[in-house]
C-alpha atoms as a PDB file:
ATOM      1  CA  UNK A   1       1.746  11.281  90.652  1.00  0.00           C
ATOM      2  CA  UNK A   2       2.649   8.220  92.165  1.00  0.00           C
ATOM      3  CA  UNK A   3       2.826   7.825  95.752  1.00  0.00           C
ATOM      4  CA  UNK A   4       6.024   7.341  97.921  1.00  0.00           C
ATOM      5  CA  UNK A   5       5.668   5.030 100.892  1.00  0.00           C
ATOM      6  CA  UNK A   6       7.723   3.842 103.499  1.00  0.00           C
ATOM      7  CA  UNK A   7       6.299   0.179 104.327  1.00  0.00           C
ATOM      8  CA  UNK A   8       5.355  -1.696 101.754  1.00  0.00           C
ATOM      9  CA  UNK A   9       2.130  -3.813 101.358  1.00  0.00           C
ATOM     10  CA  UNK A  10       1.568  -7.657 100.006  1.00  0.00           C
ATOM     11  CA  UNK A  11       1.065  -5.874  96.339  1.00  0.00           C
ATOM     12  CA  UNK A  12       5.106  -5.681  95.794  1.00  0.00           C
ATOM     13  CA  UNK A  13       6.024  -9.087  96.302  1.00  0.00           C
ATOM     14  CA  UNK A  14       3.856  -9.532  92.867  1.00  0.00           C
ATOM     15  CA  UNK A  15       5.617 -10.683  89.798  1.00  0.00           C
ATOM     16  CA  UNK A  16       5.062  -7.116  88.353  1.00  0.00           C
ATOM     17  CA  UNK A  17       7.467  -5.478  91.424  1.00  0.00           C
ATOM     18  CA  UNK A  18      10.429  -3.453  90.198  1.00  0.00           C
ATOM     19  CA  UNK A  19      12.916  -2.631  92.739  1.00  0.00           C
ATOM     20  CA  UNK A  20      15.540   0.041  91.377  1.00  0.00           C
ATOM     21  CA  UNK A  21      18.850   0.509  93.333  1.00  0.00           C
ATOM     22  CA  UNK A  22      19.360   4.062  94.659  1.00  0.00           C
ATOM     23  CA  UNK A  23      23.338   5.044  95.201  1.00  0.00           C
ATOM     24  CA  UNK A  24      24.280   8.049  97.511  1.00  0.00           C
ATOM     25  CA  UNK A  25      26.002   9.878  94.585  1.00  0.00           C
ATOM     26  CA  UNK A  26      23.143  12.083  93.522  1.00  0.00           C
ATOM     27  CA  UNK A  27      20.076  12.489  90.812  1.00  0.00           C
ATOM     28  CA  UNK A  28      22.608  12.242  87.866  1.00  0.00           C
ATOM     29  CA  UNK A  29      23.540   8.443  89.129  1.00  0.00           C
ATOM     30  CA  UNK A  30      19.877   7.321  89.278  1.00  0.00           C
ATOM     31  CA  UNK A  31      17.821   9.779  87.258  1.00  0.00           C
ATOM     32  CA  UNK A  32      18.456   6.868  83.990  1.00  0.00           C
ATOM     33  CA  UNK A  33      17.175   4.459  86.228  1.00  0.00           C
ATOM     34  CA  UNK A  34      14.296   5.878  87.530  1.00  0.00           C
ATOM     35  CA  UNK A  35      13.366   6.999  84.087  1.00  0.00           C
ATOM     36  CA  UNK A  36      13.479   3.288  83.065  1.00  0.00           C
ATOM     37  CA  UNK A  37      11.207   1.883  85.878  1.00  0.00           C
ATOM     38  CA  UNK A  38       8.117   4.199  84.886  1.00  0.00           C
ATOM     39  CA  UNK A  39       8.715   3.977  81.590  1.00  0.00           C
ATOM     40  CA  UNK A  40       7.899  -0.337  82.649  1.00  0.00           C
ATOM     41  CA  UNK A  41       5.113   0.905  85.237  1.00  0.00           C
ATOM     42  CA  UNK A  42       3.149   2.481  81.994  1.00  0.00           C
ATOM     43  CA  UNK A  43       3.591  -0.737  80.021  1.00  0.00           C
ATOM     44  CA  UNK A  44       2.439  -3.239  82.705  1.00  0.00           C
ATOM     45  CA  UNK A  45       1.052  -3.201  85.977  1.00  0.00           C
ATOM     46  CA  UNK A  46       3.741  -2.678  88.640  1.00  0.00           C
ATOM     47  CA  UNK A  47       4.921  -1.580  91.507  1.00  0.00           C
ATOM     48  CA  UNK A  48       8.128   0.150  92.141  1.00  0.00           C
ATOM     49  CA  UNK A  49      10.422   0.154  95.311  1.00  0.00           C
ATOM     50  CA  UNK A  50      13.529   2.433  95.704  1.00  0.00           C
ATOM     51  CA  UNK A  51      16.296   0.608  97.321  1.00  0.00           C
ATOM     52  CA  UNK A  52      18.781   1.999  99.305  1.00  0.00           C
ATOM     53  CA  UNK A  53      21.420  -0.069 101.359  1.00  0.00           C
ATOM     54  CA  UNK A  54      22.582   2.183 103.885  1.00  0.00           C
ATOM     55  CA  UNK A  55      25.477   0.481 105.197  1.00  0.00           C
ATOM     56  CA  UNK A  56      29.058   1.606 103.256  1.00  0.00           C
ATOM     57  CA  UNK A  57      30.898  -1.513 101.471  1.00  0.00           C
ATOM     58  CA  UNK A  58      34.192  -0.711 103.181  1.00  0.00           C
ATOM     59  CA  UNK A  59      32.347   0.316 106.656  1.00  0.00           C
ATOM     60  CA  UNK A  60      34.205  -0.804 109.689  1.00  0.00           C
ATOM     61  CA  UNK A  61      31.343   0.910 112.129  1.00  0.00           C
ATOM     62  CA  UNK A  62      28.527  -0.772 112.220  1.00  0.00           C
ATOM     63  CA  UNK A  63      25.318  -1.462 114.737  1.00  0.00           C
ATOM     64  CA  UNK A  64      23.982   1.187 117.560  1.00  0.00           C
ATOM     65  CA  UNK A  65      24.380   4.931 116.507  1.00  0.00           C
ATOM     66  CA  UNK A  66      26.460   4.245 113.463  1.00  0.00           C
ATOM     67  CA  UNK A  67      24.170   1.632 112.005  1.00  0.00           C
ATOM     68  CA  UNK A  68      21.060   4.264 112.830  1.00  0.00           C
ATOM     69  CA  UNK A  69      22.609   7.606 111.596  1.00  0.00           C
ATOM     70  CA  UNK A  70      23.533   5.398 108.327  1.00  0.00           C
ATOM     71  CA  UNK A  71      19.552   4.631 107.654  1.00  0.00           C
ATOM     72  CA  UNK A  72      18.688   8.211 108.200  1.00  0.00           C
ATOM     73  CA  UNK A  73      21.037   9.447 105.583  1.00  0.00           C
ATOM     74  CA  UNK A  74      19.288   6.612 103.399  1.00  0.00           C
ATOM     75  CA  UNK A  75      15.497   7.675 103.883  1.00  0.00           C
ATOM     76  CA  UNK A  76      16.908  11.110 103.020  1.00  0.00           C
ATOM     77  CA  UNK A  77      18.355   9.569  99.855  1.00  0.00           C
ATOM     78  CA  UNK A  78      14.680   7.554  99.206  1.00  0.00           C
ATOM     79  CA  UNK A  79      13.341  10.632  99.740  1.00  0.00           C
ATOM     80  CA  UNK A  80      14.680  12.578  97.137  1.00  0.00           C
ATOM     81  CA  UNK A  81      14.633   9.819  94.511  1.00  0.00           C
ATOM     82  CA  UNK A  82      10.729   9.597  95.354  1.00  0.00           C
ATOM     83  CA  UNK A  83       9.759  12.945  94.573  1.00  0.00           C
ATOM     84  CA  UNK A  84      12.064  12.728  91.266  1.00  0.00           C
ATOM     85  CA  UNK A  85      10.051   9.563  90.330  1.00  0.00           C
ATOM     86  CA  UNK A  86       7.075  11.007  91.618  1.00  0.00           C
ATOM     87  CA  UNK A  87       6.885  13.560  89.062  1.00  0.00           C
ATOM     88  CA  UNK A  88       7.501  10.500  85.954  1.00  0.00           C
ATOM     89  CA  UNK A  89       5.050   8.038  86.962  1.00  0.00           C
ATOM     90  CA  UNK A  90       1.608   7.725  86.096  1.00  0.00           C
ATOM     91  CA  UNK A  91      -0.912   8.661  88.831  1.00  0.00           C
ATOM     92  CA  UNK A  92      -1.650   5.888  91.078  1.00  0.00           C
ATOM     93  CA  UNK A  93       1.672   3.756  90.707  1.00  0.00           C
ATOM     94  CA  UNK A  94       2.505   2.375  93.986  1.00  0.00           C
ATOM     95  CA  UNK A  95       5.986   3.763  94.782  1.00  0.00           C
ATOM     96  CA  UNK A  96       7.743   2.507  98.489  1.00  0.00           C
ATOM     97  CA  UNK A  97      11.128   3.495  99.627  1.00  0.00           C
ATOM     98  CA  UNK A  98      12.842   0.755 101.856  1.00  0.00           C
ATOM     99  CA  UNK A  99      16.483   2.008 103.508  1.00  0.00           C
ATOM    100  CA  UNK A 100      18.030  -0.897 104.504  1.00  0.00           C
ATOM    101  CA  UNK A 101      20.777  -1.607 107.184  1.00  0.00           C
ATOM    102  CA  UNK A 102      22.906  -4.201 103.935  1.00  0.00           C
ATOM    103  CA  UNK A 103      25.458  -2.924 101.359  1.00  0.00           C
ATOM    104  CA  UNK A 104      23.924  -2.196  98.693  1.00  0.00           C
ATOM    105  CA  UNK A 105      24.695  -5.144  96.570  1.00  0.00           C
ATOM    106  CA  UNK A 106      23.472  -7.408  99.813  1.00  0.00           C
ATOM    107  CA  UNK A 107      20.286  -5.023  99.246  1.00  0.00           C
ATOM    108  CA  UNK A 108      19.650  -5.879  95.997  1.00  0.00           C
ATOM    109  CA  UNK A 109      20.717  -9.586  96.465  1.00  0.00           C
ATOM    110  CA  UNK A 110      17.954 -10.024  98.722  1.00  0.00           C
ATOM    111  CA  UNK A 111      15.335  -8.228  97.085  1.00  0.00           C
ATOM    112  CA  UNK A 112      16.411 -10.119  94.143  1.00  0.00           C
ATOM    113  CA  UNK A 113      14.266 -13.183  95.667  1.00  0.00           C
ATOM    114  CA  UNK A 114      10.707 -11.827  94.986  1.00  0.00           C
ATOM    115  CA  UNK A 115      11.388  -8.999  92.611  1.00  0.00           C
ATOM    116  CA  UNK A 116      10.663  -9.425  88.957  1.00  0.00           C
ATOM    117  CA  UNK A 117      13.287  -7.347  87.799  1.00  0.00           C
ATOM    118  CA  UNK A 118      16.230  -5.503  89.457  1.00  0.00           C
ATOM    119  CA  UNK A 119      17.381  -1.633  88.154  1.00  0.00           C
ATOM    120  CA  UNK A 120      20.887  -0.209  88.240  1.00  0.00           C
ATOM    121  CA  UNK A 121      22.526   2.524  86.488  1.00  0.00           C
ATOM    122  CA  UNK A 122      26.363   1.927  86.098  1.00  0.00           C
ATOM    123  CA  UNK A 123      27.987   4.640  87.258  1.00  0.00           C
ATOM    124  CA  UNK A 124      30.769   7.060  85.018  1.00  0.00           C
ATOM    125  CA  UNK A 125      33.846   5.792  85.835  1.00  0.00           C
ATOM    126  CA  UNK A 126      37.014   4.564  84.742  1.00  0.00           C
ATOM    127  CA  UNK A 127      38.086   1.078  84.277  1.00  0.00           C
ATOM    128  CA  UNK A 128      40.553   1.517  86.596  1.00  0.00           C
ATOM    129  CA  UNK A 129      38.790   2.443  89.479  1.00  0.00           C
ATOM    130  CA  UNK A 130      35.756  -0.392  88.668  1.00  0.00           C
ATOM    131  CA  UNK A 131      38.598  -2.509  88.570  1.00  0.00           C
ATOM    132  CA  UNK A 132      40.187  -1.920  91.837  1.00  0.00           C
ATOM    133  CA  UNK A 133      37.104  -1.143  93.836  1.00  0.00           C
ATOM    134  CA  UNK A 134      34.495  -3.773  91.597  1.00  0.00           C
ATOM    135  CA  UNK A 135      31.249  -2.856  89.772  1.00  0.00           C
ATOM    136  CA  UNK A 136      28.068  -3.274  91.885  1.00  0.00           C
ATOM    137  CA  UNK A 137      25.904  -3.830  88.680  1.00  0.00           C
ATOM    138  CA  UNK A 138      28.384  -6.393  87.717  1.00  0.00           C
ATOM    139  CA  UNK A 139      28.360  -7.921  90.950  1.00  0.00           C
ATOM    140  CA  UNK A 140      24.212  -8.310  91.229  1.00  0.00           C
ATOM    141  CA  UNK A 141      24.075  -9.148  87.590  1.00  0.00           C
ATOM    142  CA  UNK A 142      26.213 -11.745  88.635  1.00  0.00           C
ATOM    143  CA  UNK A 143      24.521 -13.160  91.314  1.00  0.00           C
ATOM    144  CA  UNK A 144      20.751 -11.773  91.232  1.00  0.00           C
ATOM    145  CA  UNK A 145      17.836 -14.416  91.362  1.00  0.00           C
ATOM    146  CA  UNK A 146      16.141 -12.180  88.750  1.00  0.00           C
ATOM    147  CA  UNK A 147      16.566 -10.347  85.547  1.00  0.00           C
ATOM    148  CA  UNK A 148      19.096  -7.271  86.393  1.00  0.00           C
ATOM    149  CA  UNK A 149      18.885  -4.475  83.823  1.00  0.00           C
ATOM    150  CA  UNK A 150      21.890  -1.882  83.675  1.00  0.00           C
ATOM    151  CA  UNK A 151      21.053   1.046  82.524  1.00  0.00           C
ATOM    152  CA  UNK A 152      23.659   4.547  82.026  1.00  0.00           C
ATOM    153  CA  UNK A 153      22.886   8.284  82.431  1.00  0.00           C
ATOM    154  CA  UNK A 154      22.430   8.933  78.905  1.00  0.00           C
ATOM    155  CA  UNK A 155      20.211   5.739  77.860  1.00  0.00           C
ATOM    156  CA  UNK A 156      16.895   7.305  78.497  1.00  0.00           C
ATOM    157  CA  UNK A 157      17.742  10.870  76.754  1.00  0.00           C
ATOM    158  CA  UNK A 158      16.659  10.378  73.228  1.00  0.00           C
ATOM    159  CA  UNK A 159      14.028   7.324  73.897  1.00  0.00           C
ATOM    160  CA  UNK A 160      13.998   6.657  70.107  1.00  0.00           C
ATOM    161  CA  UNK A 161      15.196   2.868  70.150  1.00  0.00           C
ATOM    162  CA  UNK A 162      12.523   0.661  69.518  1.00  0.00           C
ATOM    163  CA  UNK A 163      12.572  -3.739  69.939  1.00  0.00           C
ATOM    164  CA  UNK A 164      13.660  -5.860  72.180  1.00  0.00           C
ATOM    165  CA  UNK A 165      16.972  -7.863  70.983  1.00  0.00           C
ATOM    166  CA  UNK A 166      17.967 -10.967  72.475  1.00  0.00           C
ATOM    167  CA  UNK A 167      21.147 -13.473  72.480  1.00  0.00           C
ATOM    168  CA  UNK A 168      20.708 -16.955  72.204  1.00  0.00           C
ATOM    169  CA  UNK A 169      22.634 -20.190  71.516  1.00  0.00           C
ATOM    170  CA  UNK A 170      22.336 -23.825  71.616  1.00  0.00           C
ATOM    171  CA  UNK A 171      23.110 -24.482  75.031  1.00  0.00           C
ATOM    172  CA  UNK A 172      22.327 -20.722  76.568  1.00  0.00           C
ATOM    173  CA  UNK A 173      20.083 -18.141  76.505  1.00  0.00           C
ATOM    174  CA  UNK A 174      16.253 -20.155  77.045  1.00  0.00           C
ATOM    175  CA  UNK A 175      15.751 -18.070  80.001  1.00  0.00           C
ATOM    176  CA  UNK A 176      16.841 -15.332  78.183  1.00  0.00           C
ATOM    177  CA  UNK A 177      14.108 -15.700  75.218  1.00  0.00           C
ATOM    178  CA  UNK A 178      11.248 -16.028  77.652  1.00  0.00           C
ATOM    179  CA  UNK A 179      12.187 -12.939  79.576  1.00  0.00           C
ATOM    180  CA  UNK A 180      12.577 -10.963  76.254  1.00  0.00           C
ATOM    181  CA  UNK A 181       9.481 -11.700  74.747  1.00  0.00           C
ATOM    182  CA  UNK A 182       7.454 -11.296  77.942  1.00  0.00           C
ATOM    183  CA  UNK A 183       9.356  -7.733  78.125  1.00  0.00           C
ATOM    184  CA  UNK A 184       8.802  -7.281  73.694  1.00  0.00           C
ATOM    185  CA  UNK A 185       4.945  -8.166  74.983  1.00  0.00           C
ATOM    186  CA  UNK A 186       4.386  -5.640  77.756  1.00  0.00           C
ATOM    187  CA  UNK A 187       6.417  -2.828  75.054  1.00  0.00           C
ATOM    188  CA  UNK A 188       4.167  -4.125  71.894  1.00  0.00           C
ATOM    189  CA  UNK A 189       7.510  -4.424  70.452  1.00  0.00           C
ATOM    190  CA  UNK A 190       9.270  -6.236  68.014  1.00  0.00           C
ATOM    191  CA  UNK A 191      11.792  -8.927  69.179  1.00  0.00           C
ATOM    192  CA  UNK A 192      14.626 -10.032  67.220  1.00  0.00           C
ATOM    193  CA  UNK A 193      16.503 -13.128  68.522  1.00  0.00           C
ATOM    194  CA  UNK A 194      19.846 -13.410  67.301  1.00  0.00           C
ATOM    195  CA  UNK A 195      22.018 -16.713  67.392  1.00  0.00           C
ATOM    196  CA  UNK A 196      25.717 -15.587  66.531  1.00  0.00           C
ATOM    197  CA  UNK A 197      28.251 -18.505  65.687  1.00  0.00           C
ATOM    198  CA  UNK A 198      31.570 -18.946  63.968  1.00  0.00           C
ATOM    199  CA  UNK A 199      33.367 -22.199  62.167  1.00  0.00           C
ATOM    200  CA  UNK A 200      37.152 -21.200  62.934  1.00  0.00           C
ATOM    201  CA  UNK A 201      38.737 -24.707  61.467  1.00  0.00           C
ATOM    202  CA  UNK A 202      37.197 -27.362  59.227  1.00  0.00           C
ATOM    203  CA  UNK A 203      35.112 -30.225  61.289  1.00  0.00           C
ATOM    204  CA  UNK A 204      36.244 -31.956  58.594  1.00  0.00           C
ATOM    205  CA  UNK A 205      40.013 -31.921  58.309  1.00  0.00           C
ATOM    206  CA  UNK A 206      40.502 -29.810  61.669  1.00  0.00           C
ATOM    207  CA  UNK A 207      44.079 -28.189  62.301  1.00  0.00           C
ATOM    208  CA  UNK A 208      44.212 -24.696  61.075  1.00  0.00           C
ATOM    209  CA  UNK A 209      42.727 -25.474  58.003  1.00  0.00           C
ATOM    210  CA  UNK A 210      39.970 -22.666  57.153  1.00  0.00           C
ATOM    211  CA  UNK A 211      36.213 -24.288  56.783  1.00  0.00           C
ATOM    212  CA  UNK A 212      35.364 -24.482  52.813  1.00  0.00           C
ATOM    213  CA  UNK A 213      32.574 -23.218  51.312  1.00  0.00           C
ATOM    214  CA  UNK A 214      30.349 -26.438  51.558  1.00  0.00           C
ATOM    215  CA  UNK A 215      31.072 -26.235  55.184  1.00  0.00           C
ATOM    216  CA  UNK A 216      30.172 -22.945  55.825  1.00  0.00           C
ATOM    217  CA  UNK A 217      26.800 -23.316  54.099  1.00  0.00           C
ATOM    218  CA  UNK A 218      26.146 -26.371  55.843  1.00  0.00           C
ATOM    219  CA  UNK A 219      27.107 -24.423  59.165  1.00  0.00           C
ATOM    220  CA  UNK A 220      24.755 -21.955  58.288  1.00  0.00           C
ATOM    221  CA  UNK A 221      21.459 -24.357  57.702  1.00  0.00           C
ATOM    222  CA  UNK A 222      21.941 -25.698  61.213  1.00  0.00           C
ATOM    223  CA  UNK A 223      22.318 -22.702  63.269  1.00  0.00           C
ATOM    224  CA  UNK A 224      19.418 -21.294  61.051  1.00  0.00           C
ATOM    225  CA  UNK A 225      17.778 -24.287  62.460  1.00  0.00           C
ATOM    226  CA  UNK A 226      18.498 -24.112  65.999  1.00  0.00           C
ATOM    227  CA  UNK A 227      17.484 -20.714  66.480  1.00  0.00           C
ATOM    228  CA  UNK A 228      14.195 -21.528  63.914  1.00  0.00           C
ATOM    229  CA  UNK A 229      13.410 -24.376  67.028  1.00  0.00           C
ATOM    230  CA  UNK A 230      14.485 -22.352  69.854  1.00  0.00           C
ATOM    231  CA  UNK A 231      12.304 -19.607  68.940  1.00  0.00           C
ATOM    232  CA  UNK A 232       9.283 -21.590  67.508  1.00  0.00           C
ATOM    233  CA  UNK A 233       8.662 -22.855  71.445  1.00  0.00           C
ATOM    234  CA  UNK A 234       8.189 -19.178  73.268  1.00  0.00           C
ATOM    235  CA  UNK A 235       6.781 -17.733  69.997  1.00  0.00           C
ATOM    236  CA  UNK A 236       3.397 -19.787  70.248  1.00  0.00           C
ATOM    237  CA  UNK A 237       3.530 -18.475  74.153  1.00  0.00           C
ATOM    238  CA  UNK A 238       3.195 -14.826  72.978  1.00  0.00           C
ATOM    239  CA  UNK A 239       1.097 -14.827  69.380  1.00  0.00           C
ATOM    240  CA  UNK A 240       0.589 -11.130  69.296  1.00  0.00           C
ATOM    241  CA  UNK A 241       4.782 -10.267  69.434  1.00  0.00           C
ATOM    242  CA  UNK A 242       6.491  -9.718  66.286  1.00  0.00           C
ATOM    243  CA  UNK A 243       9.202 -12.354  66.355  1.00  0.00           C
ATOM    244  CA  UNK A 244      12.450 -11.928  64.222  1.00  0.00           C
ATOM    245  CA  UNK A 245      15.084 -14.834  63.941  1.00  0.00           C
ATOM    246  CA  UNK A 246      18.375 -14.053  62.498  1.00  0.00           C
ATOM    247  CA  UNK A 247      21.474 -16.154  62.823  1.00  0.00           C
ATOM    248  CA  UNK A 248      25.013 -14.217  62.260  1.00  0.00           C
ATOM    249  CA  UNK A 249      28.393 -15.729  61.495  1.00  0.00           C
ATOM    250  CA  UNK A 250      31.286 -13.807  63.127  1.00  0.00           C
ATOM    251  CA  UNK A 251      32.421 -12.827  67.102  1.00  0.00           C
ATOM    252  CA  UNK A 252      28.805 -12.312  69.360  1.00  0.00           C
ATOM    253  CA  UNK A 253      30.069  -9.365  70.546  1.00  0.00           C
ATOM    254  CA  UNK A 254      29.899  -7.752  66.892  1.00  0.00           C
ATOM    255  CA  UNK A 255      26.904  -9.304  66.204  1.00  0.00           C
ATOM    256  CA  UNK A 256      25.000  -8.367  69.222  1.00  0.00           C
ATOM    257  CA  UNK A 257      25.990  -4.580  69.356  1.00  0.00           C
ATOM    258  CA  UNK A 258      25.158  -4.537  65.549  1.00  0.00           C
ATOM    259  CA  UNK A 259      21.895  -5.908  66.194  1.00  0.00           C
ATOM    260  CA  UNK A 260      20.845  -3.593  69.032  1.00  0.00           C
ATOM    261  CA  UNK A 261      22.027  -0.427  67.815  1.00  0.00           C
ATOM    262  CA  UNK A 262      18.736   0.700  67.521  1.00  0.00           C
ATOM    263  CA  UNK A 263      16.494  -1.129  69.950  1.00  0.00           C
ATOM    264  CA  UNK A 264      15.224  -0.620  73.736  1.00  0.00           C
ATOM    265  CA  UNK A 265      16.450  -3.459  75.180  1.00  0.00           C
ATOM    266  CA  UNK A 266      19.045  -5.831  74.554  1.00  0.00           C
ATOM    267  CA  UNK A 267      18.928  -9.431  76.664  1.00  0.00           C
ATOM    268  CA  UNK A 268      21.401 -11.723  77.282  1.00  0.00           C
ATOM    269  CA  UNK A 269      22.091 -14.965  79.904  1.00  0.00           C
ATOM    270  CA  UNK A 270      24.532 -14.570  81.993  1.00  0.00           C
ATOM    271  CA  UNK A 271      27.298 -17.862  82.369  1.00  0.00           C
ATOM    272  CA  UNK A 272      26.123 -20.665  84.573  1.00  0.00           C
ATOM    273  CA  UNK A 273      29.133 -20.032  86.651  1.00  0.00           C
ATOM    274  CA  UNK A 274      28.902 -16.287  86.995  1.00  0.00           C
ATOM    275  CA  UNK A 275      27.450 -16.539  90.582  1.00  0.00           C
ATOM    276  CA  UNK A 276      30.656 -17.416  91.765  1.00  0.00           C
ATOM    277  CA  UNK A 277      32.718 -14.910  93.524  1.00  0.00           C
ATOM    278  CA  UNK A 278      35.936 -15.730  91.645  1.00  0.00           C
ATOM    279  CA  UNK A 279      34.622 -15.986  88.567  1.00  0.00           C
ATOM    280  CA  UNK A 280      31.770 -13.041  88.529  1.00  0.00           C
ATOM    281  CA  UNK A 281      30.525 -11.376  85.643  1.00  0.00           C
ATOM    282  CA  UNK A 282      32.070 -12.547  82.147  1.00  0.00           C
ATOM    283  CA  UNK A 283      34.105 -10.476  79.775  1.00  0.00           C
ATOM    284  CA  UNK A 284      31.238 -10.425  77.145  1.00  0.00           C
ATOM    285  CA  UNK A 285      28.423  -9.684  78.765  1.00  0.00           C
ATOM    286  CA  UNK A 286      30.762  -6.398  80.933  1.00  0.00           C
ATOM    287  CA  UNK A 287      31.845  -5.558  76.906  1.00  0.00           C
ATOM    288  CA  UNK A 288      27.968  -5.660  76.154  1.00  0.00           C
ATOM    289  CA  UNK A 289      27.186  -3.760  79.382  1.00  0.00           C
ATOM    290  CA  UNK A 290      29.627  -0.352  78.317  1.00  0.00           C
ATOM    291  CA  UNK A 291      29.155  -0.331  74.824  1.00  0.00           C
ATOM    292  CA  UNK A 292      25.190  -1.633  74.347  1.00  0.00           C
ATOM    293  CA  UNK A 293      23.942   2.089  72.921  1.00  0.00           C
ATOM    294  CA  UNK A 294      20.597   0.344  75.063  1.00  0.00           C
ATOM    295  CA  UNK A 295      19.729  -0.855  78.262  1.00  0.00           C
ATOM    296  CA  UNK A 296      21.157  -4.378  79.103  1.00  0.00           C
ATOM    297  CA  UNK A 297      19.354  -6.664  80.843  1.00  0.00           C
ATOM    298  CA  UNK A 298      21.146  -9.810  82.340  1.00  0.00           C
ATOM    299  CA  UNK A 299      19.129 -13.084  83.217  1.00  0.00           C
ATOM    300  CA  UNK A 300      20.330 -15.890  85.401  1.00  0.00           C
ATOM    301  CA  UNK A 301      21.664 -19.042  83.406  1.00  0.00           C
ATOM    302  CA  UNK A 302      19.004 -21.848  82.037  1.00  0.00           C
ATOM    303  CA  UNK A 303      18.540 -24.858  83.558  1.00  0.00           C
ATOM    304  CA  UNK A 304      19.604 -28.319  81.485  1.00  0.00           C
ATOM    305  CA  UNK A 305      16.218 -29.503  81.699  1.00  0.00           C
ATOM    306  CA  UNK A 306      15.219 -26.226  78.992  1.00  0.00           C
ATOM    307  CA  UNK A 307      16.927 -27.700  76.514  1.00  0.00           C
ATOM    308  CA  UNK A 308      15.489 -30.390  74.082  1.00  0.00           C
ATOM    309  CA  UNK A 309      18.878 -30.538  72.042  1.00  0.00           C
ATOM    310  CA  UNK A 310      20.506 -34.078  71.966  1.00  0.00           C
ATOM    311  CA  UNK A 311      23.441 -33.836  74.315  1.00  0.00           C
ATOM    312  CA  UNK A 312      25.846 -35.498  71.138  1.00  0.00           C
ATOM    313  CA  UNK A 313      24.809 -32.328  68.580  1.00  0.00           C
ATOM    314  CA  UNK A 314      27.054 -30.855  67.103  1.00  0.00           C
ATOM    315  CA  UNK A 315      27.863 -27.960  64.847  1.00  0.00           C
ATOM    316  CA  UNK A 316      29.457 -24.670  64.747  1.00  0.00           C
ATOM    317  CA  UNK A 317      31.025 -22.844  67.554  1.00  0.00           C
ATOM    318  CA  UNK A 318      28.847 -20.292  69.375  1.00  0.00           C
ATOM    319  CA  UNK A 319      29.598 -17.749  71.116  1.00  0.00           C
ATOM    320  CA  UNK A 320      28.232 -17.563  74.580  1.00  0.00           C
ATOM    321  CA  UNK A 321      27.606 -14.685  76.862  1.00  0.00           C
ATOM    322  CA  UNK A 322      29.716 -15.040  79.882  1.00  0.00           C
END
């Protein structure tokens, strides 16, 4: 079995370190989770830390007894989850449990600076109330440094999907490639990246008129050779992975679900302007986040720089996750 500790040594601030986000709702809110980070301490070598952030979003008493009587109901939180994860890891995984006096989205913010990936499950509620109240998985996916995977209670029940699937276009989703074919390299999995575009109106005549057939074919050949040159780059990075490249016509949304309806992971970039409080998480990537029948995993946006694409290319509309 693994072994819980409290402090934790120089080893977890390793690229390998896995920090999963622990809620005060219960087992059935983090079980999914914590089934996902040692099924990723099996496949690599990693640490794990259970994060807690002991401090209520809406708390208006903070600091002295409050502040102290908040961390102890935390470590008795961590210490739960830790004997539940305990009993999944392989012996020898380094397992700490850090209580923290944050919210737990400040929590995870923060550990989002050294961790290599980030692990929430979304809770079961309605849209309503994740409206009103806000989605902390949205909210780090957001804004995290690192990759944030979501994960749901029933993800990790059947454990039959198999490949990594990732969403990329011409001016989004670099860092998204290289994080999915490191992750289809430490699963000895396929990967399948999938470039999903759509010609609404002619580039030709423009309007409303419909693209003809010439068009469309000609649309086709360069998005099969933008993803053919995006994919060429990280595939000579990671010889022994499998690599699939498939471009789809039609909304991403369609594509992407199609495409990972039976695979382990499904990776997207997040918008470059997700970070920003008023804008947050993007309507795609929360439709990708309740209906993915996988684990999501959101990566901050790509730099400029990753792109070798001429700034005046041009072709068909992509879709991109936002």
């Amino acid at each position: 079995m693994g072994v819980p500790v409290e402090s934790r040594s120089s080893d977890s601030q390793t690229a390998d370190h896995l920090v999963v986000g622990i809620g005060d709702s219960g087992p059935d809110h983090y079980r999914a989770s914590l089934s996902l980070a040692a099924q990723m301490s099996r496949q690599r070598t990693a640490t794990i830390t259970l994060l807690h952030g002991s401090i209520p979003r809406l708390s208006i008493a903070t600091g002295g007894e409050a502040e102290e009587r908040h961390l102890t109901h935390g470590r008795q939180i961590l210490d739960e989850a830790g004997r539940v994860l305990s009993a999944m890891v392989d012996p020898g995984t380094q397992i700490s449990l850090a209580a923290v006096p944050r919210t737990g989205i400040d929590a995870l913010l923060h550990e989002s600076q050294s961790a290599a990936s980030l692990i929430v499950q979304r809770r079961n509620v309605s849209a309503v109330y994740r409206a009103f109240t806000g989605a902390t998985s949205h909210t780090v996916a957001a804004q995290s440094a690192c990759p944030v995977i979501v994960v749901t209670h029933d993800q990790f029940e059947s454990g039959s999907g198999r490949g990594v699937v990732v969403g990329i276009t011409p001016d989004s989703g670099h860092r998204a490639l290289e994080t999915a074919i490191a992750e289809a390299a430490a699963r000895t999995c396929p990967l399948t990246a999938v470039y999903v575009w759509d010609l609404h109106f002619s580039p030709t005549y423009g309007g409303q008129i419909a693209p003809d057939e010439e068009e469309v074919e000609e649309a086709t050949r360069w998005a099969d050779t933008q993803l053919a040159d995006a994919v060429a780059g990280v595939a000579k990075k990671q010889p022994e992975v499998e690599v699939h490249a498939r471009s789809l016509k039609g909304p991403i949304e369609v594509g992407l679900l199609q495409e990972c309806e039976h695979a382990e992971l499904l990776v997207v970039e997040r918008h470059r302007d997700a970070h920003r409080a008023s804008i947050g998480l993007g309507t795609l990537t929360r439709h990708l986040i309740e209906h993915a029948p996988c684990p999501v995993m959101i990566t901050p946006h790509s730099h400029a720089a990753d792109y070798s694409n001429d700034a005046d290319a041009t072709g068909p509309e992509a879709a991109t996750p936002s």
